[in-house]
C-alpha atoms as a PDB file:
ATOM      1  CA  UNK A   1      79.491 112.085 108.573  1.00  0.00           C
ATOM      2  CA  UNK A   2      76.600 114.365 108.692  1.00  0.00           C
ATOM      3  CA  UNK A   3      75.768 111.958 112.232  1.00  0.00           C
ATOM      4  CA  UNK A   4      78.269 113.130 113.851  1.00  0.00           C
ATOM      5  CA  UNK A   5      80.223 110.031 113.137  1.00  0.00           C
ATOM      6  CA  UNK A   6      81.376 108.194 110.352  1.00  0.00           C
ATOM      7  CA  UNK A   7      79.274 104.876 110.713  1.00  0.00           C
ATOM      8  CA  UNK A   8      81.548 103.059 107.973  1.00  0.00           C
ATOM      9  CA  UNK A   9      84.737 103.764 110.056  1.00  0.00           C
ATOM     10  CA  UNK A  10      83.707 102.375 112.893  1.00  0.00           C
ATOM     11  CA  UNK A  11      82.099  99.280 110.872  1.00  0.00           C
ATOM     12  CA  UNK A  12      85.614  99.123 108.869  1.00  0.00           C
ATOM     13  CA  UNK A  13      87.887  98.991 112.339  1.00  0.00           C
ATOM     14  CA  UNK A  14      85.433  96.461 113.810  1.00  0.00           C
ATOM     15  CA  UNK A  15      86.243  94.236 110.786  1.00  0.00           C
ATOM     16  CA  UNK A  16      90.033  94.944 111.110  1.00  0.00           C
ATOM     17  CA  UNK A  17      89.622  93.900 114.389  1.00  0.00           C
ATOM     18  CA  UNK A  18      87.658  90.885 113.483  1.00  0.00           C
ATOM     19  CA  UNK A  19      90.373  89.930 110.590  1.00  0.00           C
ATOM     20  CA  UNK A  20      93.216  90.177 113.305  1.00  0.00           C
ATOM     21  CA  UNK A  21      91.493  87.740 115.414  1.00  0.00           C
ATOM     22  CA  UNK A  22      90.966  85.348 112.043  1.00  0.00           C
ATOM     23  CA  UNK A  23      94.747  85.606 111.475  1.00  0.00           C
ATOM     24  CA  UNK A  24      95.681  85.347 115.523  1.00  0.00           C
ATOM     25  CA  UNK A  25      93.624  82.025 115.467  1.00  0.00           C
ATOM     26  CA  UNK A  26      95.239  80.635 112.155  1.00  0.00           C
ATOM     27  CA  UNK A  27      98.266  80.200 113.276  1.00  0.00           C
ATOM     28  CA  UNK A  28      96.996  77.947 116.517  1.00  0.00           C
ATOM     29  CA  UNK A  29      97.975  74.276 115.708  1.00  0.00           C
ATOM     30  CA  UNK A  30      95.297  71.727 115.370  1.00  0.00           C
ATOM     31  CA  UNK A  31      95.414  68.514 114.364  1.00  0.00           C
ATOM     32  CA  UNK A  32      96.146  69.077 110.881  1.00  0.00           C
ATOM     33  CA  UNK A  33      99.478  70.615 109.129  1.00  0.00           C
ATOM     34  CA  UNK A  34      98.720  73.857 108.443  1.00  0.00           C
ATOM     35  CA  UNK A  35     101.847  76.979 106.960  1.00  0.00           C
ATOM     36  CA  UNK A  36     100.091  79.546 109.402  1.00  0.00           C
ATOM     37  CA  UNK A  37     102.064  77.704 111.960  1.00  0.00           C
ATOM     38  CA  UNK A  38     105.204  79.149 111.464  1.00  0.00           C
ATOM     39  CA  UNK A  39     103.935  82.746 110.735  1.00  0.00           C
ATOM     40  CA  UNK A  40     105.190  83.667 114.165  1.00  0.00           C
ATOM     41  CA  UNK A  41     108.535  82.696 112.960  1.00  0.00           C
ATOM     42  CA  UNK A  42     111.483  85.144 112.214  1.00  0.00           C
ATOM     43  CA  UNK A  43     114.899  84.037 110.952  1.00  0.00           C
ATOM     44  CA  UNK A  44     118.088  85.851 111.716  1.00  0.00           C
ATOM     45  CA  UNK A  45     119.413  86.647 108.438  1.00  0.00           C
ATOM     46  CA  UNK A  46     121.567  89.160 106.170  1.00  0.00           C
ATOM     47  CA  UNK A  47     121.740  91.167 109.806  1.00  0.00           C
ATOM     48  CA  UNK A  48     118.290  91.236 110.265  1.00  0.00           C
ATOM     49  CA  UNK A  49     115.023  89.362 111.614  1.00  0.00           C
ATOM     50  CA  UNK A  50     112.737  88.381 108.770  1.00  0.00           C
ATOM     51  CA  UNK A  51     109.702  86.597 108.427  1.00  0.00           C
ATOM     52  CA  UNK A  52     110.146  82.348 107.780  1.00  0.00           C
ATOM     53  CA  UNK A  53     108.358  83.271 104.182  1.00  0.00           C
ATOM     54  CA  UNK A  54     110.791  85.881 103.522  1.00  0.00           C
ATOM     55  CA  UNK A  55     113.824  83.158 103.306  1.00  0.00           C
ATOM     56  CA  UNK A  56     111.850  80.013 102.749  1.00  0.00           C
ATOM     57  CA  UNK A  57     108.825  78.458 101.392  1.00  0.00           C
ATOM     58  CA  UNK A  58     106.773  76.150 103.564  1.00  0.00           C
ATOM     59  CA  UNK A  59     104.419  73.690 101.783  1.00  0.00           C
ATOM     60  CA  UNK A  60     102.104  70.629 103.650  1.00  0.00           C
ATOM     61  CA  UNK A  61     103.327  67.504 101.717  1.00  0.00           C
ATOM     62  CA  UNK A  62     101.408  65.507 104.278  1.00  0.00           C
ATOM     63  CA  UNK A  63      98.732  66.021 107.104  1.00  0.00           C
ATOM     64  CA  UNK A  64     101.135  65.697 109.950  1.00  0.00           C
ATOM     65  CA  UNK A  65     104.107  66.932 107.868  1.00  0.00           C
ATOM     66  CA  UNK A  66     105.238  70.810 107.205  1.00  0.00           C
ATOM     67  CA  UNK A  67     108.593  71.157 104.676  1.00  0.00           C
ATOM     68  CA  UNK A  68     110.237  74.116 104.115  1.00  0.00           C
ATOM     69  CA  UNK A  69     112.529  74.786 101.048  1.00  0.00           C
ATOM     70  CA  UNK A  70     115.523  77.492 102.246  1.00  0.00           C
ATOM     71  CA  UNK A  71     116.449  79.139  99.086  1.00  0.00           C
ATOM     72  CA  UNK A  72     119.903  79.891 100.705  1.00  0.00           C
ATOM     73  CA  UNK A  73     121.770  76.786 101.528  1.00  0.00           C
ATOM     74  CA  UNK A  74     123.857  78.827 104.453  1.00  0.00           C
ATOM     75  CA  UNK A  75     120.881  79.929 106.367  1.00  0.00           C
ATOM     76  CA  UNK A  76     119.448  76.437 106.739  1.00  0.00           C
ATOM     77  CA  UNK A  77     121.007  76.317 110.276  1.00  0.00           C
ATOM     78  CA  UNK A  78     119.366  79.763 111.068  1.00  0.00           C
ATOM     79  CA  UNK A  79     115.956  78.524 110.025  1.00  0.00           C
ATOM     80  CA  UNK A  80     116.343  75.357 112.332  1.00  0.00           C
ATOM     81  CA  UNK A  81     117.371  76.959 115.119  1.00  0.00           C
ATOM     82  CA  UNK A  82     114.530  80.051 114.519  1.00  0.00           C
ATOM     83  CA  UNK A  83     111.753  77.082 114.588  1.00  0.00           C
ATOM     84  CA  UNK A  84     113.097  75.393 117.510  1.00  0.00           C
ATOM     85  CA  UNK A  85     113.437  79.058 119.566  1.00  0.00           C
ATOM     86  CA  UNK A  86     109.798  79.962 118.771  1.00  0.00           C
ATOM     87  CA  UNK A  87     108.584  77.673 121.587  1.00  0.00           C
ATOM     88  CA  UNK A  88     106.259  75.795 118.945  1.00  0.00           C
ATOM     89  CA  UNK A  89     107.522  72.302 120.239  1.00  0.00           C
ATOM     90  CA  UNK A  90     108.677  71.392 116.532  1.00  0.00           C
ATOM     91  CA  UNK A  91     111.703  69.640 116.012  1.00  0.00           C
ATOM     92  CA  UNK A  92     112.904  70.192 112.208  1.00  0.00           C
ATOM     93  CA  UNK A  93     115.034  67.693 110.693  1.00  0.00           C
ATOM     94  CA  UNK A  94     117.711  68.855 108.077  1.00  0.00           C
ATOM     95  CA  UNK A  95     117.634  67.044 104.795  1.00  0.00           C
ATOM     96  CA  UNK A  96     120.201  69.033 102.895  1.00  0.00           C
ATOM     97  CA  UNK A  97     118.719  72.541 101.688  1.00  0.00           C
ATOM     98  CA  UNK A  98     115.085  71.354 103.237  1.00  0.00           C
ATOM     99  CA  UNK A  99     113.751  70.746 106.510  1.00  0.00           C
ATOM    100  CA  UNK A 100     111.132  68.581 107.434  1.00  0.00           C
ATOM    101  CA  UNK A 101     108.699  69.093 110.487  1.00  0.00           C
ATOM    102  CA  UNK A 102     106.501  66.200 111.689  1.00  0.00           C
ATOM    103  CA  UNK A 103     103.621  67.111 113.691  1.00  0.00           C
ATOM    104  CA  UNK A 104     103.248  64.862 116.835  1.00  0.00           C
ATOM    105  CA  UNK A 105      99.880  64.758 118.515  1.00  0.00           C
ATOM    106  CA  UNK A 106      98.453  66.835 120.351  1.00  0.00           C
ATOM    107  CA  UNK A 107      97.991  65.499 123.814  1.00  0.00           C
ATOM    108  CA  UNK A 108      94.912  66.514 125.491  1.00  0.00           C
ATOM    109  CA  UNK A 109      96.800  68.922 128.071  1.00  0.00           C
ATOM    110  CA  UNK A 110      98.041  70.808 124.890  1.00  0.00           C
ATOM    111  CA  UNK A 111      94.601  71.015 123.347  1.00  0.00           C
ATOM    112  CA  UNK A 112      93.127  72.794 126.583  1.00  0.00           C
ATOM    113  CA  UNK A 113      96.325  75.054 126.479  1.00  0.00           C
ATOM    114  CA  UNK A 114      95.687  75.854 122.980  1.00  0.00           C
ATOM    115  CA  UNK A 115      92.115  76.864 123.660  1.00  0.00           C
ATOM    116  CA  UNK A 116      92.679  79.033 126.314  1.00  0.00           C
ATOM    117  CA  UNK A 117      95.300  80.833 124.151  1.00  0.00           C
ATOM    118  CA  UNK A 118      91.994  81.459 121.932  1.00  0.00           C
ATOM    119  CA  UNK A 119      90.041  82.228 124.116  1.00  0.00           C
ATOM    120  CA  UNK A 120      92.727  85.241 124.999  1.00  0.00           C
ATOM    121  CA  UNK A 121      93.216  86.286 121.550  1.00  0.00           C
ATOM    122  CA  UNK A 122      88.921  86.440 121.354  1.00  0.00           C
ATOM    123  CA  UNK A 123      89.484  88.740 124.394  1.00  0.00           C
ATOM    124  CA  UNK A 124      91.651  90.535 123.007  1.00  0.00           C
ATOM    125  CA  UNK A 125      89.864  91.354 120.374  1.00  0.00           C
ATOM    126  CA  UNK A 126      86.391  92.042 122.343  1.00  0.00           C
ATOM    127  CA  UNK A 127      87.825  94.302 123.990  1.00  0.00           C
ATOM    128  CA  UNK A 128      89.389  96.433 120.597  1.00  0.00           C
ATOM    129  CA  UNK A 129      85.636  96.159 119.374  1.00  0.00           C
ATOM    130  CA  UNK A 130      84.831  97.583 122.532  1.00  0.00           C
ATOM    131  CA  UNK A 131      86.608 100.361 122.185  1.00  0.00           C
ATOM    132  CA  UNK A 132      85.602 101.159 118.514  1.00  0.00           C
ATOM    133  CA  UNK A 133      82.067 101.430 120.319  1.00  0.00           C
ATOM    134  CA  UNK A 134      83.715 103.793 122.967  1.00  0.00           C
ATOM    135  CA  UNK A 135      84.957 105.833 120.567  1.00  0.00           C
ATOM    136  CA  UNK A 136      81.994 106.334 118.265  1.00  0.00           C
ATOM    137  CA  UNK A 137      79.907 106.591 121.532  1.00  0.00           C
ATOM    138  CA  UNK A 138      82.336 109.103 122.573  1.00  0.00           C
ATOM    139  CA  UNK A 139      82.161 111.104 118.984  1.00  0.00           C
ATOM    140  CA  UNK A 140      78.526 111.266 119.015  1.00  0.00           C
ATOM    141  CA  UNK A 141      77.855 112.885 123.111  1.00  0.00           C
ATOM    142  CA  UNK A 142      80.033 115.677 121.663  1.00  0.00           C
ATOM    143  CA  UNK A 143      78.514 116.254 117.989  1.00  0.00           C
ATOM    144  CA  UNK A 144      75.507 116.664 120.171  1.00  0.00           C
ATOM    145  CA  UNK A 145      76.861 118.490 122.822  1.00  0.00           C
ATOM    146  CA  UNK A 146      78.446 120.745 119.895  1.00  0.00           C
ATOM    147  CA  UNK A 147      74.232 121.134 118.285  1.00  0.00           C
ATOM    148  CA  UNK A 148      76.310 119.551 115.634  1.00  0.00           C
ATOM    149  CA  UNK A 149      73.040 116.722 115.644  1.00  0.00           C
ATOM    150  CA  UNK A 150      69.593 116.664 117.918  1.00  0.00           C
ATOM    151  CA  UNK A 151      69.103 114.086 120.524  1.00  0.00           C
ATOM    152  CA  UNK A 152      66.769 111.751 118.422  1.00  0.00           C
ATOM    153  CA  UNK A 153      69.494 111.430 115.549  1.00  0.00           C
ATOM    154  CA  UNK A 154      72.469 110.454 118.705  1.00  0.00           C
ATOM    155  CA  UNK A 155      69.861 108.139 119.865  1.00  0.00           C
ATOM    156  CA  UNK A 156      69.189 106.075 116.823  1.00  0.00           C
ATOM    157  CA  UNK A 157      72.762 106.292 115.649  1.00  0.00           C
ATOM    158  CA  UNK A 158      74.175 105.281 118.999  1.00  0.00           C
ATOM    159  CA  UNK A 159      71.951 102.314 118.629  1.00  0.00           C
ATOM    160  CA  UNK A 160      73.070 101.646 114.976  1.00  0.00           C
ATOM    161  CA  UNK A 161      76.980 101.816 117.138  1.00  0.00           C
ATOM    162  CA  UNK A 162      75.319  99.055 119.734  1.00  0.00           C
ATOM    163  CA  UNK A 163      73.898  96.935 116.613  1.00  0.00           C
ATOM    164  CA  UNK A 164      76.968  96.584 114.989  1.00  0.00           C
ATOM    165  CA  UNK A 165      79.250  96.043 118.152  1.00  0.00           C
ATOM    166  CA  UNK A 166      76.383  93.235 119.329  1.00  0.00           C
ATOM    167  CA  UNK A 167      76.893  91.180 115.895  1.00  0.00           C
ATOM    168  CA  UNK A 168      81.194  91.797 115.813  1.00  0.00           C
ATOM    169  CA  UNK A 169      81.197  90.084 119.173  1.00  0.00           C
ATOM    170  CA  UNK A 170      78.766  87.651 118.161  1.00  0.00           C
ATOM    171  CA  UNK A 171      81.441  87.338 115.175  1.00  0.00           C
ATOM    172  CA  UNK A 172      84.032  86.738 117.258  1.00  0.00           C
ATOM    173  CA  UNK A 173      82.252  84.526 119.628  1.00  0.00           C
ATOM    174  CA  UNK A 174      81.323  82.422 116.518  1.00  0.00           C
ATOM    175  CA  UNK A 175      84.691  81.631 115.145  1.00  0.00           C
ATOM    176  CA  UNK A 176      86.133  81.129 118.487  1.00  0.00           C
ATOM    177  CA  UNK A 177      83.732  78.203 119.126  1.00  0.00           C
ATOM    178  CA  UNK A 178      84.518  76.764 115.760  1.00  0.00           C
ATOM    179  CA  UNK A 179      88.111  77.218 116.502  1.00  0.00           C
ATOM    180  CA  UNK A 180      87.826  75.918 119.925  1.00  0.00           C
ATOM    181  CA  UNK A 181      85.816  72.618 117.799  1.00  0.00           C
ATOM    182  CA  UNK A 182      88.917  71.969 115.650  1.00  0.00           C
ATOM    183  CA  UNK A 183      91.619  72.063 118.485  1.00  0.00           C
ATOM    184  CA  UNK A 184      89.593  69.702 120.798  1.00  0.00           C
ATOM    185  CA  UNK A 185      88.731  67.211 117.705  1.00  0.00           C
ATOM    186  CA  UNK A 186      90.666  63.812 117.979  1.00  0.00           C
END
């Protein structure tokens, strides 16, 4: 903090904003079954919306194949109806207390559609990195505007700040184009 900044706050909300872009691009369908579908997925129940994994467990029995146990047998109708409103195009089919989901393929329309949504959510995220930098950027003009630091320590911290946002986007960049990979894989 002496800087003028705290260097490892800015570093620890450029990760957070990196993890939120990790967990925004997990639940993106690819070819493969995957839980962090339905993450998006809230059930009406007890009077409430709650997470899927708050009345359910979801396993992968098979690679194009999702199942989900309801522990309550009277919200299995809730759950279906959840999963069909979350505009996921799944179609669960009710075997008693379970549901099954089979994963059609992905048509080529869907898998440009699904990289663009990516490529939002790596936008997105850019542009919270971005203002991490802003902020730090912003924090050290007036620690030296307050003589809190000289001009030569604002210069080589700011460019510590730049360093650091450079190799977050590059981060982000990075995953995105292994993301973008998987979806487009046949």
């Amino acid at each position: 903090m002496s800087e003028g900044i705290d260097i490892s706050d800015i570093k620890r909300r450029m990760d957070g904003a990196i993890n939120a872009f990790k967990h925004d691009i997990a639940s993106l369908r690819t070819g493969r079954a995957s839980a962090n579908i339905l993450d998006p997925v809230t059930v009406e129940a007890y009077g409430s919306r709650m997470p899927l994994n708050q009345v359910a467990n979801v396993t992968v029995p098979e690679p194009r194949m999702l199942g989900i146990s309801v522990w309550d047998k009277s919200m299995v109708n809730a759950v279906d109806r959840a999963i069909r409103e979350a505009n996921l195009g799944l179609n669960p089919i009710i075997d008693g207390q379970n549901l099954r989901i089979p994963l059609p393929e992905l048509n080529e329309e869907r898998r440009k559609s699904l990289v663009k949504i990516a490529h939002e959510y790596a936008e997105k995220s850019k542009v919270a990195i971005r203002h991490v930098r802003r902020d730090g950027m912003d924090g050290l003009k007036k620690a030296e505007k307050d003589g809190v630091i000289g001009q030569d320590i604002s210069r080589s911290t700011s460019e510590k700040v730049q360093k650091m946002t450079d190799e977050a986007i590059s981060d982000v960049d990075r995953l995105l184009a292994d993301k973008e990979k998987e979806i487009m894989q046949v």
